[in-house]
Each structure stands twice: as C-alpha cells, then as structure tokens.
C-alpha atoms as a PDB file:
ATOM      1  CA  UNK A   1      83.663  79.334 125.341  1.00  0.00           C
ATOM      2  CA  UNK A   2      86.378  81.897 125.227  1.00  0.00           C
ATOM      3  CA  UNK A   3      88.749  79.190 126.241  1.00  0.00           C
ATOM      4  CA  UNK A   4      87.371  77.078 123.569  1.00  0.00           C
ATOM      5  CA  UNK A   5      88.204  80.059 121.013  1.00  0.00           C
ATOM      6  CA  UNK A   6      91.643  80.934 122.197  1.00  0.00           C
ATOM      7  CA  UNK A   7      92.781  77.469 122.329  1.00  0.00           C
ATOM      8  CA  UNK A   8      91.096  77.026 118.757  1.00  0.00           C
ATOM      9  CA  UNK A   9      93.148  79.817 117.102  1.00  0.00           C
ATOM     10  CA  UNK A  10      96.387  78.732 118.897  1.00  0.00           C
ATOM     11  CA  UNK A  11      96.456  75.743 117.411  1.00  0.00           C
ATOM     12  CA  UNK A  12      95.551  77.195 113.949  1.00  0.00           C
ATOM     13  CA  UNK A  13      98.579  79.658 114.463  1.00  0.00           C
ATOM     14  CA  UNK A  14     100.830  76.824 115.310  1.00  0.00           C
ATOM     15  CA  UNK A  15      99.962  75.089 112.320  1.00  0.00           C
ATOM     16  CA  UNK A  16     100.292  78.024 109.939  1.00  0.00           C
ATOM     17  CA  UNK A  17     103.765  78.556 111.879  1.00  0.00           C
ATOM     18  CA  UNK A  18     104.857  74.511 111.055  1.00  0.00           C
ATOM     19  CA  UNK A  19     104.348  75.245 107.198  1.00  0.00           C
ATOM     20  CA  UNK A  20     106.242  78.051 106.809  1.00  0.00           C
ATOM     21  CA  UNK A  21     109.828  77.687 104.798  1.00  0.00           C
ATOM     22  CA  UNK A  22     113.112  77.291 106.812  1.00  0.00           C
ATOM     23  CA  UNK A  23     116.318  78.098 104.487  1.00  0.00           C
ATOM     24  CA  UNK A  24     119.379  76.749 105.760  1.00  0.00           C
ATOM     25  CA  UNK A  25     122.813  77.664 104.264  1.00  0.00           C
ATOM     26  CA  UNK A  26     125.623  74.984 103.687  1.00  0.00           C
ATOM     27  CA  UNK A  27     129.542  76.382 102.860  1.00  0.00           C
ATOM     28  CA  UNK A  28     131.453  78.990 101.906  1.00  0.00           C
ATOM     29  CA  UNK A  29     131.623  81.503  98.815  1.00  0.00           C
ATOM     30  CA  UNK A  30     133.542  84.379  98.461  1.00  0.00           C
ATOM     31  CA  UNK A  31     131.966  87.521  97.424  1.00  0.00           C
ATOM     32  CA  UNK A  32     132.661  89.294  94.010  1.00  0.00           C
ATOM     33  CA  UNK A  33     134.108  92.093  95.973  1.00  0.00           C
ATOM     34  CA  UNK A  34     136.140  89.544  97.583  1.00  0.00           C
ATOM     35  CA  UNK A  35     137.799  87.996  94.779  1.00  0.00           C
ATOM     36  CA  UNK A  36     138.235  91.231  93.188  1.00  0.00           C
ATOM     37  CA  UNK A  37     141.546  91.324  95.082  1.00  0.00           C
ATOM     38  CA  UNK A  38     142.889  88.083  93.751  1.00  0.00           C
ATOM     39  CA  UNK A  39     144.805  89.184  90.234  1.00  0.00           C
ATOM     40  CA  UNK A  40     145.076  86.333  87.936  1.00  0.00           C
ATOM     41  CA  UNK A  41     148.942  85.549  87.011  1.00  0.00           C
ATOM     42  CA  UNK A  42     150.040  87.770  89.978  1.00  0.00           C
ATOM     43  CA  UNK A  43     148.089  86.581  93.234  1.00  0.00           C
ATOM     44  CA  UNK A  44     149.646  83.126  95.145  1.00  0.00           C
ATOM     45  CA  UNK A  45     148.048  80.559  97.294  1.00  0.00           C
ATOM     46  CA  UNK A  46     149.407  82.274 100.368  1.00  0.00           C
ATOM     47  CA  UNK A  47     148.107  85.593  99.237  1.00  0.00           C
ATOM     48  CA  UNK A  48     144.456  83.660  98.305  1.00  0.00           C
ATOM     49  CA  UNK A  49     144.780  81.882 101.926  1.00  0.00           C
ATOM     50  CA  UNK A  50     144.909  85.778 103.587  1.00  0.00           C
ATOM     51  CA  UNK A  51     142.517  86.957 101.721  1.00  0.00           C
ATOM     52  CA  UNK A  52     139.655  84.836 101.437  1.00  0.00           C
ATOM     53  CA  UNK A  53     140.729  81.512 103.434  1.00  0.00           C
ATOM     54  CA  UNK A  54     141.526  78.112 102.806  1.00  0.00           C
ATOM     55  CA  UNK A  55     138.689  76.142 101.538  1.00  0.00           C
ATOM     56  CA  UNK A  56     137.267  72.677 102.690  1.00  0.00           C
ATOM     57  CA  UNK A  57     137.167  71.087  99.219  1.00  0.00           C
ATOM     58  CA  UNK A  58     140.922  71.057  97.392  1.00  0.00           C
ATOM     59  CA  UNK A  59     141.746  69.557  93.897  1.00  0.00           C
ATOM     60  CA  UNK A  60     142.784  65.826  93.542  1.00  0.00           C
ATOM     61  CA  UNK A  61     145.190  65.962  90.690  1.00  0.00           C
ATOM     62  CA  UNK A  62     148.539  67.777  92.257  1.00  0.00           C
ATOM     63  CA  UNK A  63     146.592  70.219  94.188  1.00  0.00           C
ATOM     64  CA  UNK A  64     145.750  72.148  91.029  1.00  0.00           C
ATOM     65  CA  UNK A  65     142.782  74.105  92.643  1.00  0.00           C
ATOM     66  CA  UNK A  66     140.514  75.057  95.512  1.00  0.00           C
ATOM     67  CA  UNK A  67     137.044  75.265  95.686  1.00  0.00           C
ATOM     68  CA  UNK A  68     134.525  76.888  97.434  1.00  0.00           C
ATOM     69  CA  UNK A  69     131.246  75.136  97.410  1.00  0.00           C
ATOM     70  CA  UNK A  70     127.896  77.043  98.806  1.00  0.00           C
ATOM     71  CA  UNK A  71     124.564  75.336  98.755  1.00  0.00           C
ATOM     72  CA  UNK A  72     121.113  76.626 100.002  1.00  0.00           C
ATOM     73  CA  UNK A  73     118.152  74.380 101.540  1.00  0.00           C
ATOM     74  CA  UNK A  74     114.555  75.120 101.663  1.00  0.00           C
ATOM     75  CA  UNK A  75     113.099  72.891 104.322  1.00  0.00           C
ATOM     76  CA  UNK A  76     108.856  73.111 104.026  1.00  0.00           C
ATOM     77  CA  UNK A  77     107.003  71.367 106.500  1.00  0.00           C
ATOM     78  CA  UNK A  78     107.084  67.430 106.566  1.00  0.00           C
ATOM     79  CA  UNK A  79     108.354  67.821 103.128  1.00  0.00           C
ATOM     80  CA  UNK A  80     111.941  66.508 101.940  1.00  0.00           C
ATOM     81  CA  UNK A  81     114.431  69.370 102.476  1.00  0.00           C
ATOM     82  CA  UNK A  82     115.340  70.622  98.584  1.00  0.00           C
ATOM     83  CA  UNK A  83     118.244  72.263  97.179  1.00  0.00           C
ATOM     84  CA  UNK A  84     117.493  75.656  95.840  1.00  0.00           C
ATOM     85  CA  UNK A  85     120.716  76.943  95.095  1.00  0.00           C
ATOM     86  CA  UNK A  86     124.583  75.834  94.666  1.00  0.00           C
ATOM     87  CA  UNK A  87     127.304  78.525  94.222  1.00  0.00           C
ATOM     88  CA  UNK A  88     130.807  76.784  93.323  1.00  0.00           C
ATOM     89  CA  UNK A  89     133.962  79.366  93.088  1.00  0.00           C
ATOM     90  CA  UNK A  90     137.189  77.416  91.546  1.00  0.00           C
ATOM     91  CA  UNK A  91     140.566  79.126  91.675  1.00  0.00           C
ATOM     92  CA  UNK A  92     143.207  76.888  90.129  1.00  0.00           C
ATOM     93  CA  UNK A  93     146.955  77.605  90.401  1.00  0.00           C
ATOM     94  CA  UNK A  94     149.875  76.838  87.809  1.00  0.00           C
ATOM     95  CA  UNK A  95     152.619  74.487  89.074  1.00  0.00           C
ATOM     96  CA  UNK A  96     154.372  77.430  90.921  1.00  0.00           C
ATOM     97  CA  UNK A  97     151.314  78.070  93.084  1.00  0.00           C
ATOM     98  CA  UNK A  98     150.415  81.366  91.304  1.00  0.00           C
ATOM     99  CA  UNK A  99     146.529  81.853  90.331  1.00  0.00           C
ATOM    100  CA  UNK A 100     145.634  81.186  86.637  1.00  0.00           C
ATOM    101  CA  UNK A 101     142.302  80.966  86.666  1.00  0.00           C
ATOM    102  CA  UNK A 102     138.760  82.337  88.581  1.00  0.00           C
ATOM    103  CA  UNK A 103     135.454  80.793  87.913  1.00  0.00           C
ATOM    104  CA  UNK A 104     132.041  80.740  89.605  1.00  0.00           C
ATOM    105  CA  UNK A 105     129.460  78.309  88.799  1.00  0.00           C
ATOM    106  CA  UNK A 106     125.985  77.974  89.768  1.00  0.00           C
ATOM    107  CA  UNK A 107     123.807  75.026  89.614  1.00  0.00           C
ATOM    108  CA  UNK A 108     120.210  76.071  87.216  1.00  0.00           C
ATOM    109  CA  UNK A 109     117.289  73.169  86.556  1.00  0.00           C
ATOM    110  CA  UNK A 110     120.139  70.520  86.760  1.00  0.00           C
ATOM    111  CA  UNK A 111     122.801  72.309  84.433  1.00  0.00           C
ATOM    112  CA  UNK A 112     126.137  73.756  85.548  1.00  0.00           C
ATOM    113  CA  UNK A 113     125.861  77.495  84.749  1.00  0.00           C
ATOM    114  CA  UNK A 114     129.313  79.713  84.333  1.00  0.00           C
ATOM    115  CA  UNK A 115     128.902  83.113  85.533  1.00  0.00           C
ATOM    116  CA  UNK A 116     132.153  84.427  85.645  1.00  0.00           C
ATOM    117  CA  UNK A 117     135.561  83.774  84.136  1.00  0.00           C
ATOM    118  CA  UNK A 118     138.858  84.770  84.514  1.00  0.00           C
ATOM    119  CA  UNK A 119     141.556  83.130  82.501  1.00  0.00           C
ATOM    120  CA  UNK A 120     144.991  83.820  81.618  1.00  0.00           C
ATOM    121  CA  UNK A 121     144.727  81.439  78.486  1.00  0.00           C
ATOM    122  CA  UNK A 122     142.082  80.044  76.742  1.00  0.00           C
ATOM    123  CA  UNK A 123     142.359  76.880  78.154  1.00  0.00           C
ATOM    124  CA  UNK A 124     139.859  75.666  80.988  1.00  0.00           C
ATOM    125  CA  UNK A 125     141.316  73.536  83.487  1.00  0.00           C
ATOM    126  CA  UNK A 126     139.830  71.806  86.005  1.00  0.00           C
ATOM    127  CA  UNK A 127     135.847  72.262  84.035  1.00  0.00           C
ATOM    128  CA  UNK A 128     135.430  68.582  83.731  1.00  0.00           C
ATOM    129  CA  UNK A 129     135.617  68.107  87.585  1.00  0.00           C
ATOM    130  CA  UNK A 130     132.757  71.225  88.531  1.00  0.00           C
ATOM    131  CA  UNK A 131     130.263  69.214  85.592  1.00  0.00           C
ATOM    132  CA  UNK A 132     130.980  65.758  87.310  1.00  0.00           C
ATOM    133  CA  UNK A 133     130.842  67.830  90.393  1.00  0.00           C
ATOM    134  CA  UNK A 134     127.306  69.755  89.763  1.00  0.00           C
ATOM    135  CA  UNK A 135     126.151  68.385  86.699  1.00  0.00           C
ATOM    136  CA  UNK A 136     124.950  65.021  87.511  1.00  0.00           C
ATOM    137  CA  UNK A 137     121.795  66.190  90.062  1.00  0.00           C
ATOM    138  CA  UNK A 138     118.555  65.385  88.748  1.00  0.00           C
ATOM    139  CA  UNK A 139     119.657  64.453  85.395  1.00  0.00           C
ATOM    140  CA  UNK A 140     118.415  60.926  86.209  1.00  0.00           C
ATOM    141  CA  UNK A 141     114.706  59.716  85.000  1.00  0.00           C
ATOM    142  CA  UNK A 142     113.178  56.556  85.403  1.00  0.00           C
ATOM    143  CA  UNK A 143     113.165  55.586  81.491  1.00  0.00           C
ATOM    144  CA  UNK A 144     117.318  56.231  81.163  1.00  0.00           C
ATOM    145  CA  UNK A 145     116.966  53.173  84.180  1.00  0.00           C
ATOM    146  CA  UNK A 146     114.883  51.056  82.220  1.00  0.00           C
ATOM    147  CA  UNK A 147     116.608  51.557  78.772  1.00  0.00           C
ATOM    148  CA  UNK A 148     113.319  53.833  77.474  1.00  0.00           C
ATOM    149  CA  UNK A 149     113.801  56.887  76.002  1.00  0.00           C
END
C-alpha cells in the first residue's frame, strides 16, 4: 500500500510540475542605464556599436536606424505559448551617422506604448515603421474579416 501511495503522489507532483509557467526571453534591449551614455546630437554609430552593440534588426530606408527588439513568452502547459511582453529601443542617426533620436516602445493590450523619448527636433522619424512593426498584433477580429462591425 505504501507503494501504492508514493507512486500516487508522484504522479500528482509531476502533474502539478507540467502546469507550471515557463517564461522564455527572445532579443536584446539595452538598459536605461545603458543608453544613458548615448548623447543625442553628439554620440555616433561607432560610439553606439561600443557601447551597447550592433543590433539584429537595422532600418530599411538608408540605414536610418537600429533597433533593438525584446519579447517575453509565457509557455503554460499544453497551452499555445503567448506573448506577454515586447520592449522595442529605436536609435536613428542623421545622414552623417550621428544619433538624433532615442525611443523605447512597449507593446500594451495590442497598442504601441512610448515610454521614453529623446529628440533633437520635434520631428519623429522612423514612428510609422515601430506601429507597422508592433501595432498590428491582435488588432484583428473576426467581424473586420467578414465586413461586420
């Protein structure tokens, strides 16, 4: 009987075990305290490069910017892994290669969420590629398919 029992709660601890959340981590985002070092008007891509590292993802148009994408996965049992958080950092250069601008975005319900800005002018560059980027996920519903609102 005790074998009964301790095979019994084994296979009640390995099923408690299977359901618990795994969180896996996708990319690369510098720190605050990182890009605290990069000065806006003064810093270059070479400078950016030592500091905090090439990225993997580069602008399209004439290499305008570089960013760093960081996205966060809950995987929960037999369930389909989720996204539960994206971190973007953009850092666009002028055509001389010096920085001009320093955003982070995160992604919120859907919605592309600035949290931090530093411009040298108050135009944003390179805004309409991070909302194509991150704002598209899970703004689709069945009725915008079908034509019903």
């Amino acid at each position: 009987m005790n074998c009964f029992r301790a095979g019994t709660l084994g296979l009640l601890l390995l099923a408690v075990a299977g359901c618990s959340s795994v969180y896996r981590n996708h990319g690369y985002v510098p720190s605050d305290s990182d890009l605290e070092g990069i000065v806006v008007g003064v810093s270059t891509r070479e400078s950016v490069a030592e500091q905090i590292g090439r990225p993997s993802v580069a602008g399209v148009l004439g290499g305008g910017g570089w960013y760093y994408v960081q996205s966060r996965w809950r995987h929960f049992g037999m369930n389909e892994p989720r996204e539960v958080d994206r971190q973007l950092v953009a850092i666009t250069f002028d055509r001389n290669g010096v920085v001009e601008n320093v955003e982070r975005f995160t992604l919120t319900d859907g919605r592309v969420v600035p949290i931090s800005r530093r411009v040298t002018d108050s135009n944003i560059k390179g805004v309409s590629f991070i909302r194509q980027l991150l704002g598209n996920i899970g703004n689709i519903r069945a009725g915008d398919i079908l034509g019903n609102n």
